[in-house]
N, C-alpha and C. Protein backbone atom coordinates (compact mmCIF):
# COMPACT_ATOMS: atom_id res chain seq x y z
N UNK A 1 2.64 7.07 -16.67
CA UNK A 1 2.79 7.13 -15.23
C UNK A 1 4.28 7.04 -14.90
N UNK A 2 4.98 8.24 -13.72
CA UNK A 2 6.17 7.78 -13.38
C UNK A 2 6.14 6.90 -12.17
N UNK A 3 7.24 6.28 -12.55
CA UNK A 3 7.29 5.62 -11.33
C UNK A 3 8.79 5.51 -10.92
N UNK A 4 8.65 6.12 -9.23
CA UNK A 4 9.90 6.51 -8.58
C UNK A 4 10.48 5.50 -7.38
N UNK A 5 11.09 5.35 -7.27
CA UNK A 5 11.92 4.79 -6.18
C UNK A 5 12.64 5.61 -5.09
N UNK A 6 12.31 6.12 -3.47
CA UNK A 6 12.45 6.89 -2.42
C UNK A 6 12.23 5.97 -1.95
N UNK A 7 14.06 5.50 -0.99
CA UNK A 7 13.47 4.90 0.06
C UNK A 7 13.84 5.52 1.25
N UNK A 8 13.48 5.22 2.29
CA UNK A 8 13.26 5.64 3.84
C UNK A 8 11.67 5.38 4.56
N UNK A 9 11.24 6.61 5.02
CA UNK A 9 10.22 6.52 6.18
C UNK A 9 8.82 6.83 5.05
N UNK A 10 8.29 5.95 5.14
CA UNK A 10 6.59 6.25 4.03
C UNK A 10 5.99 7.53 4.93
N UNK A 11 5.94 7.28 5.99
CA UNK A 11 4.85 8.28 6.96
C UNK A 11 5.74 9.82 6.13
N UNK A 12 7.04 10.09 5.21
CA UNK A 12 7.39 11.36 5.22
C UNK A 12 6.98 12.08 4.04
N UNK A 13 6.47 10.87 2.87
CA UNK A 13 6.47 11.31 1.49
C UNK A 13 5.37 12.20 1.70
N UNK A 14 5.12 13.20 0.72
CA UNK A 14 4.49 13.95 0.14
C UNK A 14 3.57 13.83 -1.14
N UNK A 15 3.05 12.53 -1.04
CA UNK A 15 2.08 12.34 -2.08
C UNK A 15 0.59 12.17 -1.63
N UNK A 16 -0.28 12.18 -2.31
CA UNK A 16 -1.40 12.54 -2.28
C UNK A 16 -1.88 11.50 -1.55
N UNK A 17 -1.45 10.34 -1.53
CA UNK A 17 -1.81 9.16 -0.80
C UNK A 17 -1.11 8.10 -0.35
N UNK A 18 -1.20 7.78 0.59
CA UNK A 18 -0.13 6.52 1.46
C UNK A 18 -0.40 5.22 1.42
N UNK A 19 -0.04 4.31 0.99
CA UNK A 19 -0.60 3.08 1.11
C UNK A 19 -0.21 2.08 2.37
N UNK A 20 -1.10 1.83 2.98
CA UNK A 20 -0.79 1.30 4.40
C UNK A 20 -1.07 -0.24 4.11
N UNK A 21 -0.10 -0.89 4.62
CA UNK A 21 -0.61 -2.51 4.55
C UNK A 21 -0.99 -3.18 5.84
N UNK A 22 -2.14 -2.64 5.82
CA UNK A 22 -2.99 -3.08 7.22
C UNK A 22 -3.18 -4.44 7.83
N UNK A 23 -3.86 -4.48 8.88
CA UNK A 23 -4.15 -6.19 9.06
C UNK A 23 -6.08 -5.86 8.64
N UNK A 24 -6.05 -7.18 8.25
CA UNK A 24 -8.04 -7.01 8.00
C UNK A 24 -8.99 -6.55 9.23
N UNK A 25 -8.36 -6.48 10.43
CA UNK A 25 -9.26 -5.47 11.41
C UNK A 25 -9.12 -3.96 11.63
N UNK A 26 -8.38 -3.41 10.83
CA UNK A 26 -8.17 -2.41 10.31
C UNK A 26 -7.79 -1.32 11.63
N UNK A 27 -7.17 -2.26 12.95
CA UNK A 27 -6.80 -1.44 13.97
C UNK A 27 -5.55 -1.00 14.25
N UNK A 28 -4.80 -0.81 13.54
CA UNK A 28 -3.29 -0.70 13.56
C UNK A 28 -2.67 -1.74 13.89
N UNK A 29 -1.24 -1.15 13.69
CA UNK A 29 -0.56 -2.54 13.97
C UNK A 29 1.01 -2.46 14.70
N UNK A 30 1.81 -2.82 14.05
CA UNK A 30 3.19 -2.91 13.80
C UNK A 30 3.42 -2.90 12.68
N UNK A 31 4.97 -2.50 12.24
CA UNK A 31 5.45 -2.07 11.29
C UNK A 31 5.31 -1.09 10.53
N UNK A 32 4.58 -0.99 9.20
CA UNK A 32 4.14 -0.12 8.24
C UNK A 32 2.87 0.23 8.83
N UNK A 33 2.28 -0.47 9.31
CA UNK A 33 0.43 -0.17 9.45
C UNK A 33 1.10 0.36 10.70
N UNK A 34 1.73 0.17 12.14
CA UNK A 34 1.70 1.03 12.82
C UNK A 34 2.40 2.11 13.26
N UNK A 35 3.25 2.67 12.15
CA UNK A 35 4.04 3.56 11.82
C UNK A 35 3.23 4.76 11.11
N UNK A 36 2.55 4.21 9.95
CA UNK A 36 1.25 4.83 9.72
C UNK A 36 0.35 5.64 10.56
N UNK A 37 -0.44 4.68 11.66
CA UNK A 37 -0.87 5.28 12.69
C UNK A 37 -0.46 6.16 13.41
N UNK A 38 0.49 6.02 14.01
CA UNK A 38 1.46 6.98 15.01
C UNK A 38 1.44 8.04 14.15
N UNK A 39 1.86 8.25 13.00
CA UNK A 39 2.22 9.56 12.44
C UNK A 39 1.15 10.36 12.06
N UNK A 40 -0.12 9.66 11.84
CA UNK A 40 -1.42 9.85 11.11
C UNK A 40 -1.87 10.55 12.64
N UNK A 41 -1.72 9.70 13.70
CA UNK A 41 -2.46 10.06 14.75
C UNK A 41 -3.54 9.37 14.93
N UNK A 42 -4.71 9.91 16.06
CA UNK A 42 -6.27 9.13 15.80
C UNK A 42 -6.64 9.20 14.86
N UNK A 43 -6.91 10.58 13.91
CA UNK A 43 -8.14 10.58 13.07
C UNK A 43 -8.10 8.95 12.36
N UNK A 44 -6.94 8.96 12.03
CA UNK A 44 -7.04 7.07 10.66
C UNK A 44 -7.68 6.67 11.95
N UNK A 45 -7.15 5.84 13.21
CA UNK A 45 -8.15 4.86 13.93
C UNK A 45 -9.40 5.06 14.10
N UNK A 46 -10.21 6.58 13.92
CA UNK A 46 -11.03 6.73 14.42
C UNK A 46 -12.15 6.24 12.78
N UNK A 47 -11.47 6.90 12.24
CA UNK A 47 -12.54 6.46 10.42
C UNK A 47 -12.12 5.28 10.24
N UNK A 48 -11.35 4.56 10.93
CA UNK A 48 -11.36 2.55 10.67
C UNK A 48 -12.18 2.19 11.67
N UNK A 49 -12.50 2.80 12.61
CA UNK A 49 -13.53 1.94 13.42
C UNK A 49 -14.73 2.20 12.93
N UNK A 50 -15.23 3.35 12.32
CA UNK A 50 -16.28 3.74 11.12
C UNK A 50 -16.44 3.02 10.41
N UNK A 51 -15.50 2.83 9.52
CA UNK A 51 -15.56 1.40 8.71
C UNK A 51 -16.00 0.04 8.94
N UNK A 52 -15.86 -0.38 10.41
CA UNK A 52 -15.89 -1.37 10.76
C UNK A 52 -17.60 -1.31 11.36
N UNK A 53 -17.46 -0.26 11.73
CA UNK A 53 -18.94 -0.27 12.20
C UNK A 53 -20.16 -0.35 11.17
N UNK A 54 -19.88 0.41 10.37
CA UNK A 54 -20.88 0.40 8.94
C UNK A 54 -20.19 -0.38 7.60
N UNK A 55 -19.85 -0.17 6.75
CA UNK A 55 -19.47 -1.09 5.72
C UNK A 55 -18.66 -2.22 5.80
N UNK A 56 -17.44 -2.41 6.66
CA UNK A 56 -16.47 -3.28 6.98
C UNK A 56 -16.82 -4.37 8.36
N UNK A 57 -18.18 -4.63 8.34
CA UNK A 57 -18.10 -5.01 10.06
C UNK A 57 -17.34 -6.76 10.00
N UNK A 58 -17.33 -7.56 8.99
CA UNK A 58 -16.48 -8.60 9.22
C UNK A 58 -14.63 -7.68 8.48
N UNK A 59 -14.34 -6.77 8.08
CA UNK A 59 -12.64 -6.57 8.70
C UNK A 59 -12.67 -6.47 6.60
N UNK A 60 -11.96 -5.90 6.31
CA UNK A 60 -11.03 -6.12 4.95
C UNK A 60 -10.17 -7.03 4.17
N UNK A 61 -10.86 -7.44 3.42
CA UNK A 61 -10.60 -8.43 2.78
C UNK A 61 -8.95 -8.51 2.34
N UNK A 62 -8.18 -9.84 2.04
CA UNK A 62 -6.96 -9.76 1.78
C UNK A 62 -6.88 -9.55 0.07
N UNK A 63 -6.10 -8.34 -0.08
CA UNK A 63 -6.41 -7.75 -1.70
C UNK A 63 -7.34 -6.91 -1.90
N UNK A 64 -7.81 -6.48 -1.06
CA UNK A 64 -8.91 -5.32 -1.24
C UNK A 64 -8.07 -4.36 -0.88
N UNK A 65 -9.17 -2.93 -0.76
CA UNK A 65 -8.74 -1.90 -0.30
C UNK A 65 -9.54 -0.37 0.07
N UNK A 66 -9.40 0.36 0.71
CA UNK A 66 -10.03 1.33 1.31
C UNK A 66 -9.63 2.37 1.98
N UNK A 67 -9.91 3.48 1.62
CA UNK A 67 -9.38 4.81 1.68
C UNK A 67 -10.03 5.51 2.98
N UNK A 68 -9.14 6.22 3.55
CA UNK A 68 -9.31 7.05 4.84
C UNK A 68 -8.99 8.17 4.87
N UNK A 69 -9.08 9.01 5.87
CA UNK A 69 -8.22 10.63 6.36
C UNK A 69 -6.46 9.77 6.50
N UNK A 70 -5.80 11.21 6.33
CA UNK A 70 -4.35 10.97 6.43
C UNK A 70 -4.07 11.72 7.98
N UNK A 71 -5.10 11.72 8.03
CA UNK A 71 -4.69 12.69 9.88
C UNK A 71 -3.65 13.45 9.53
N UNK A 72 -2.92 13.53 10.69
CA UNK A 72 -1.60 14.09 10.47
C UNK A 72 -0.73 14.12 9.41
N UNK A 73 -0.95 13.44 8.54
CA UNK A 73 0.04 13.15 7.96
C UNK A 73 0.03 14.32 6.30
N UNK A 74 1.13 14.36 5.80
CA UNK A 74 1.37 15.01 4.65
C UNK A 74 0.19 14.81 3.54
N UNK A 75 -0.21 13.35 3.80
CA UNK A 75 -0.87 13.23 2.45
C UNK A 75 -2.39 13.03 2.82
N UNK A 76 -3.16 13.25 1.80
CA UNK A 76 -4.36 13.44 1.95
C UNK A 76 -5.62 12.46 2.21
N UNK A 77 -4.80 10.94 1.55
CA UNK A 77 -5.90 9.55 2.11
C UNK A 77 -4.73 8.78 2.86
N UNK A 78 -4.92 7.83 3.27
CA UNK A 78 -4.51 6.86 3.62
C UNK A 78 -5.19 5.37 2.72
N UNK A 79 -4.25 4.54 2.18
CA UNK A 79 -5.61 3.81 1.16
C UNK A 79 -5.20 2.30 2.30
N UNK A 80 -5.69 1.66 2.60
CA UNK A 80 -5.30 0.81 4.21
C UNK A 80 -5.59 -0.57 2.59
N UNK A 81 -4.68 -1.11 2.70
CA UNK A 81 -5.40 -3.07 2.15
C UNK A 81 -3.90 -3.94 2.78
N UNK A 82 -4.71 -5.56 2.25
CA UNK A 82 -4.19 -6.18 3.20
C UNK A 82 -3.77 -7.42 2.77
N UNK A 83 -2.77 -7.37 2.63
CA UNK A 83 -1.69 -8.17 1.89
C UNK A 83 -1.61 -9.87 2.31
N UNK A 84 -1.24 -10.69 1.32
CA UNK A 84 -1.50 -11.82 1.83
C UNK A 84 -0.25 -12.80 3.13
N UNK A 85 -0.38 -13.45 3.61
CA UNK A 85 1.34 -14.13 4.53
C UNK A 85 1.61 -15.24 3.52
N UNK A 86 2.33 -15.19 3.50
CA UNK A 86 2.83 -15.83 2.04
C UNK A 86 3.32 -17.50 2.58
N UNK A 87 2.80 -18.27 1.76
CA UNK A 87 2.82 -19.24 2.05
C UNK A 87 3.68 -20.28 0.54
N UNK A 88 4.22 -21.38 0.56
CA UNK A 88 5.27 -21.93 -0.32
C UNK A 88 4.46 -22.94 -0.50
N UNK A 89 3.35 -23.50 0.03
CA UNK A 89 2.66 -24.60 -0.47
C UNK A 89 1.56 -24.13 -1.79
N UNK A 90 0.98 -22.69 -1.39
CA UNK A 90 0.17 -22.15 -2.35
C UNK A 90 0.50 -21.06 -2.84
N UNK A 91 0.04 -21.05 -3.68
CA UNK A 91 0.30 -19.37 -4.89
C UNK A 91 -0.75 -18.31 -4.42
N UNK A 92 -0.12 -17.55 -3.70
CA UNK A 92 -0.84 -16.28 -3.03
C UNK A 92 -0.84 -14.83 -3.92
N UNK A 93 -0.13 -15.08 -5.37
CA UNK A 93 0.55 -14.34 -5.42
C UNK A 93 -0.71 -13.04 -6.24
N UNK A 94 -1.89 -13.88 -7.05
CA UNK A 94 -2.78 -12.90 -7.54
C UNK A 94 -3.60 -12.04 -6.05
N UNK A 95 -3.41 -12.43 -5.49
CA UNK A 95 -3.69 -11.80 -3.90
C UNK A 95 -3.09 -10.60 -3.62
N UNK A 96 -1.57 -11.06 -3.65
CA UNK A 96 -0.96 -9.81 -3.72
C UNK A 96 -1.34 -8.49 -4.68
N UNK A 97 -0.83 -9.28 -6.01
CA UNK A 97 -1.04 -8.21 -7.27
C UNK A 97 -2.50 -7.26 -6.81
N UNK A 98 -3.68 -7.75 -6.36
CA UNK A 98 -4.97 -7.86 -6.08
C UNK A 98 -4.33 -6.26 -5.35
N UNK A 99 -3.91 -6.11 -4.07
CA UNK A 99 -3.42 -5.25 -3.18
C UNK A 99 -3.43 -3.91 -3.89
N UNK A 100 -1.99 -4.09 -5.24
CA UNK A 100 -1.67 -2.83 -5.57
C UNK A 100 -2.93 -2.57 -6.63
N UNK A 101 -3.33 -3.32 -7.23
CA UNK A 101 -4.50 -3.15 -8.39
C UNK A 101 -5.25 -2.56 -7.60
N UNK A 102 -5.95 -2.69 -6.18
CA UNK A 102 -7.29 -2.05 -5.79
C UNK A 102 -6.81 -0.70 -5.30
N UNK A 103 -5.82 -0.95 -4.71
CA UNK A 103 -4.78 0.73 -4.06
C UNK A 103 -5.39 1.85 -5.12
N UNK A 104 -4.49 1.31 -6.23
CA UNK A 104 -4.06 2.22 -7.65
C UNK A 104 -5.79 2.65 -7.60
N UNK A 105 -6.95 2.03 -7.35
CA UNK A 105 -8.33 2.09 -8.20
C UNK A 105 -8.81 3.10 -6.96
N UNK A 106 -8.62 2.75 -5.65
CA UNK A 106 -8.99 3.34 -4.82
C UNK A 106 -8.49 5.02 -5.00
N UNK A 107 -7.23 4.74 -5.09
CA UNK A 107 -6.43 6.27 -5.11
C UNK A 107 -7.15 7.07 -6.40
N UNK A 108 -6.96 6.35 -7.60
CA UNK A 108 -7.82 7.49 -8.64
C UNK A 108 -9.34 7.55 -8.62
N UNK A 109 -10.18 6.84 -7.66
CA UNK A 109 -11.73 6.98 -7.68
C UNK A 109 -11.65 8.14 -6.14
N UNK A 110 -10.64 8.61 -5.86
CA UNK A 110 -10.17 9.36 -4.72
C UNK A 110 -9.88 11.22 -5.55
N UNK A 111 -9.29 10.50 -6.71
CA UNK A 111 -8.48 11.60 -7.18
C UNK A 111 -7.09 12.18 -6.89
N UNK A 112 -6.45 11.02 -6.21
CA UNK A 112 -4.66 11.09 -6.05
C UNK A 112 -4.30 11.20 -7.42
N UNK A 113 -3.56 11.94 -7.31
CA UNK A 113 -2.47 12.24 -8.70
C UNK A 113 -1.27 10.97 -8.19
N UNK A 114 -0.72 11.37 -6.49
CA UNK A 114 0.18 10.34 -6.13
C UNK A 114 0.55 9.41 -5.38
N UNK A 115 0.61 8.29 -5.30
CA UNK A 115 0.47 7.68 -4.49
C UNK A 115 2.22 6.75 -4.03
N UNK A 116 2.06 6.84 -2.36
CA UNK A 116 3.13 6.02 -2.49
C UNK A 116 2.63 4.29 -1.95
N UNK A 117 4.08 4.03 -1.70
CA UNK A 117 3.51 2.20 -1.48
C UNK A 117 4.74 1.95 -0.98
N UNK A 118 4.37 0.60 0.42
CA UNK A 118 5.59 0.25 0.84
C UNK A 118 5.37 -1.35 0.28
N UNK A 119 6.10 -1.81 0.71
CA UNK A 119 6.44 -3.52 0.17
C UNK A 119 5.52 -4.45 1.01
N UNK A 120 4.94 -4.29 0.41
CA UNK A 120 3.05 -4.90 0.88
C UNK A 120 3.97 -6.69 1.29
N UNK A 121 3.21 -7.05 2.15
CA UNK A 121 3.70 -8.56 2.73
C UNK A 121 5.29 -9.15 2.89
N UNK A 122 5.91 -7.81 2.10
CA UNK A 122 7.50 -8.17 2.78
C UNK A 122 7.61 -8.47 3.46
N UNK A 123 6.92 -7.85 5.04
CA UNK A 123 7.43 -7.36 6.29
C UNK A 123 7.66 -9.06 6.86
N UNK A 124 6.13 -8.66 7.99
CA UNK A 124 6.34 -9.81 9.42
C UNK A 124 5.23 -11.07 8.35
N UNK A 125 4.58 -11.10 7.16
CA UNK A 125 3.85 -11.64 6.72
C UNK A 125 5.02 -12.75 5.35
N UNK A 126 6.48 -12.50 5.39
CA UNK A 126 7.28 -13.25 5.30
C UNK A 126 7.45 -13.25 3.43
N UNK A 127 6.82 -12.44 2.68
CA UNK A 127 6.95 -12.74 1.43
C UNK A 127 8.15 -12.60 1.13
N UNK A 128 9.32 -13.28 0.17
CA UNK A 128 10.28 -12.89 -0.49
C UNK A 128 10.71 -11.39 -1.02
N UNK A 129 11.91 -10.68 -0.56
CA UNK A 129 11.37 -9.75 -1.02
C UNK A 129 11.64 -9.30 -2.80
N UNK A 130 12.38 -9.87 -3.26
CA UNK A 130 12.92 -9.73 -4.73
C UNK A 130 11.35 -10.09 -5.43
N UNK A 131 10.11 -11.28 -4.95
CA UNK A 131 9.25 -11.71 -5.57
C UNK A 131 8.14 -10.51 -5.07
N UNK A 132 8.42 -9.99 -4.23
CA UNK A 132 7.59 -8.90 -3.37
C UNK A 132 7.44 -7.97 -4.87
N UNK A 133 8.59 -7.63 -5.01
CA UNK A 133 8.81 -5.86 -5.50
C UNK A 133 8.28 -5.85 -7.21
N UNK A 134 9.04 -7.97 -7.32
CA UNK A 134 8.76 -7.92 -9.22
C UNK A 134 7.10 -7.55 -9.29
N UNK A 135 6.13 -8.57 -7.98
CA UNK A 135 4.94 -8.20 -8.25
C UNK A 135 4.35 -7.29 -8.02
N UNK A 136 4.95 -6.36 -6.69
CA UNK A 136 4.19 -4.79 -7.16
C UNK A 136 4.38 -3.99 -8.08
N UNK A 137 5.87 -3.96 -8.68
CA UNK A 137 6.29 -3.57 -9.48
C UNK A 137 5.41 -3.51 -11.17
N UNK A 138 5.21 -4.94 -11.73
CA UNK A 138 4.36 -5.53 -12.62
C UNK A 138 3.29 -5.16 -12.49
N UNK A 139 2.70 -4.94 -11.47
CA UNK A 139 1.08 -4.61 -11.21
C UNK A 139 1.13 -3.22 -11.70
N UNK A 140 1.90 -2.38 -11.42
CA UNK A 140 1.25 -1.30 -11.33
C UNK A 140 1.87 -0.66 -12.53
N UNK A 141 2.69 -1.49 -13.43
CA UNK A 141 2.51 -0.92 -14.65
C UNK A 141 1.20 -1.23 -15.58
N UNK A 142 0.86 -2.41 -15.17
CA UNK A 142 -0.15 -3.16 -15.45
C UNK A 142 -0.88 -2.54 -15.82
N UNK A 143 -1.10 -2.20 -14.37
CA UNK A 143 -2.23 -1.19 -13.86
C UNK A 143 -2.51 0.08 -14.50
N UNK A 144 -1.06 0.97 -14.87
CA UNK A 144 -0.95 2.09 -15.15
C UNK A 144 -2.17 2.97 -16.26
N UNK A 145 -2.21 2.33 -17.30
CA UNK A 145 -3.41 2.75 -18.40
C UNK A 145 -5.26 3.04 -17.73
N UNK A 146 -5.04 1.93 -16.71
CA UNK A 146 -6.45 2.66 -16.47
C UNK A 146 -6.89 3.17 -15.26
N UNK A 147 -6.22 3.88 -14.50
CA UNK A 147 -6.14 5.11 -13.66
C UNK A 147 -5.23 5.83 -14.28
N UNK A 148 -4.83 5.93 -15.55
CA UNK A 148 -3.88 7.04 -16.22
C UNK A 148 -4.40 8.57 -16.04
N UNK A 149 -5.66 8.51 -16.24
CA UNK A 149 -6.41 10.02 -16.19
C UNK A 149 -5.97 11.02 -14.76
N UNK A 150 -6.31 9.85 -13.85
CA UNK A 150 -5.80 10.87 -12.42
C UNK A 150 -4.62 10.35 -11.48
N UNK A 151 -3.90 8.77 -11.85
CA UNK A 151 -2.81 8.72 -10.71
C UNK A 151 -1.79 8.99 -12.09
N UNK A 152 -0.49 9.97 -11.68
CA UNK A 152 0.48 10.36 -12.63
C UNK A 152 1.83 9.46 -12.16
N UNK A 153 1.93 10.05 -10.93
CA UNK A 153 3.48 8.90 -10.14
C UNK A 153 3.31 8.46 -9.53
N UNK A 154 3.76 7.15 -9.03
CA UNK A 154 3.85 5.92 -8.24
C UNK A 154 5.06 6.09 -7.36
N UNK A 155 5.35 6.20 -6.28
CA UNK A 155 6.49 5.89 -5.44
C UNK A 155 6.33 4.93 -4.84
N UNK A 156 7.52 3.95 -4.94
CA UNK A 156 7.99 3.17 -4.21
C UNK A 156 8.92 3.19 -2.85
N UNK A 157 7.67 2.65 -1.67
CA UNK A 157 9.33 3.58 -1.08
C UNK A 157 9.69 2.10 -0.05
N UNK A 158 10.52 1.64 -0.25
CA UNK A 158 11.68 0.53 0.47
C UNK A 158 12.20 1.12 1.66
N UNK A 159 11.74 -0.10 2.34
CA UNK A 159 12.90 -0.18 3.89
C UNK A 159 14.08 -0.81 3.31
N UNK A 160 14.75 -0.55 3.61
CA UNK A 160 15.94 -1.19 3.81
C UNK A 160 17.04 -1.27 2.61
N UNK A 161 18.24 -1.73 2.68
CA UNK A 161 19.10 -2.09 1.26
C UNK A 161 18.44 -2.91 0.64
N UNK A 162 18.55 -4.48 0.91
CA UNK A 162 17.58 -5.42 0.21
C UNK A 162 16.33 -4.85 -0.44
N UNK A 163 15.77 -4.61 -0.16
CA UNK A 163 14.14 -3.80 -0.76
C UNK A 163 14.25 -3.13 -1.60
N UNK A 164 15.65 -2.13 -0.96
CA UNK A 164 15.92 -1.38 -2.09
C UNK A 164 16.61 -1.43 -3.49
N UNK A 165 17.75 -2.82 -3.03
CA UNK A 165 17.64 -3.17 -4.51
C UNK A 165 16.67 -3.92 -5.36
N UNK A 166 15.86 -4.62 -4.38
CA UNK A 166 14.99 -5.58 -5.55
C UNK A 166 13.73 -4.42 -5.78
N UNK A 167 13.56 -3.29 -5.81
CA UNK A 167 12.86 -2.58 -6.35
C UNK A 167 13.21 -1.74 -7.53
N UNK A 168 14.76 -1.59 -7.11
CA UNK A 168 15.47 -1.12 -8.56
C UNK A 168 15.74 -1.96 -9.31
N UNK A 169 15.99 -3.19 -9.17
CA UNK A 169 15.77 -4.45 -9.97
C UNK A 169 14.87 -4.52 -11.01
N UNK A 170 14.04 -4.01 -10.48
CA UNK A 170 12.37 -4.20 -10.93
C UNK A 170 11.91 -3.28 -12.10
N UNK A 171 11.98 -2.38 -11.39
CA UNK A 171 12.03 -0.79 -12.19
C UNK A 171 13.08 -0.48 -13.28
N UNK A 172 14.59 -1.15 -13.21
CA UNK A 172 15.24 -0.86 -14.07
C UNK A 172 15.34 -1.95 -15.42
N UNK A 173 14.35 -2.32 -15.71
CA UNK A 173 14.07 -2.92 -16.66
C UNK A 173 13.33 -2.54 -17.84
């Protein structure tokens, strides 16, 4: 599996699938999840309230994950999961890992060849981001061997300088 580092705007990549880090009511949001939306358009809100109505009616679990239309957007799913707020009294952190592990499973039981990913709980949910990137990073090599058959590259794509180095941090090892 490659795995790339592009950073800027997720809503622009061109991979087969977007990874949105939703909130568990799966109605948009701010930040990544509502940057997502906007660009996606209705169709994503309209197949999350689907969700919610039939399989999801108590909301998405934190570390799970679940695949949608990309509406508008370049890529073909949207995979929505939902990252943990990171807390210093407890270890949230297999929670996290949990995130990119179900993404990666979702995307190849989808049939993405590619998927990208932004920095799941960086954001307004306060995780560190250097501890952010080692654990998506780790996961999804982890991960790599068994969705090998259908996900090929992984993009990473970082807001910002910070993000962006602790993802090359990560990766260049």
């Amino acid at each position: 599996m490659d795995i790339v580092i592009r950073p800027g705007d997720i809503t622009q990549e061109a991979t087969d699938a977007i990874v949105n880090a939703a909130n568990s009511g799966l109605r948009g949001g701010g930040g990544v999840d509502g940057a997502i939306h906007r660009a996606g358009g209705p169709a994503i809100l309209e197949e999350c309230r689907r969700l919610r109505e039939t399989t999801l009616p108590d909301g998405l679990s934190a570390g799970q994950a679940v695949a949608t239309t990309a509406g508008k957007l370049s890529a073909r799913w949207v995979i929505h999961t939902v990252g943990p707020v990171y807390a210093k009294t407890e270890d949230r952190s297999e929670t996290l890992a949990s995130c990119y592990r179900e993404s990666l499973r979702v995307a190849a039981e989808a049939g993405a060849h590619s998927v990208a990913f932004p920095a799941i709980s960086a954001g307004i949910y306060g995780w560190p981001m250097d501890d952010a990137a080692r654990i998506a990073v780790q996961t999804v090599q982890d991960t790599a061997a068994e969705v090998a058959e259908t996900v090929e590259t992984v993009v990473f794509v970082p807001f910002g300088d910070e993000a962006e180095q602790a993802f090359g941090k990560w990766t260049d090892t």
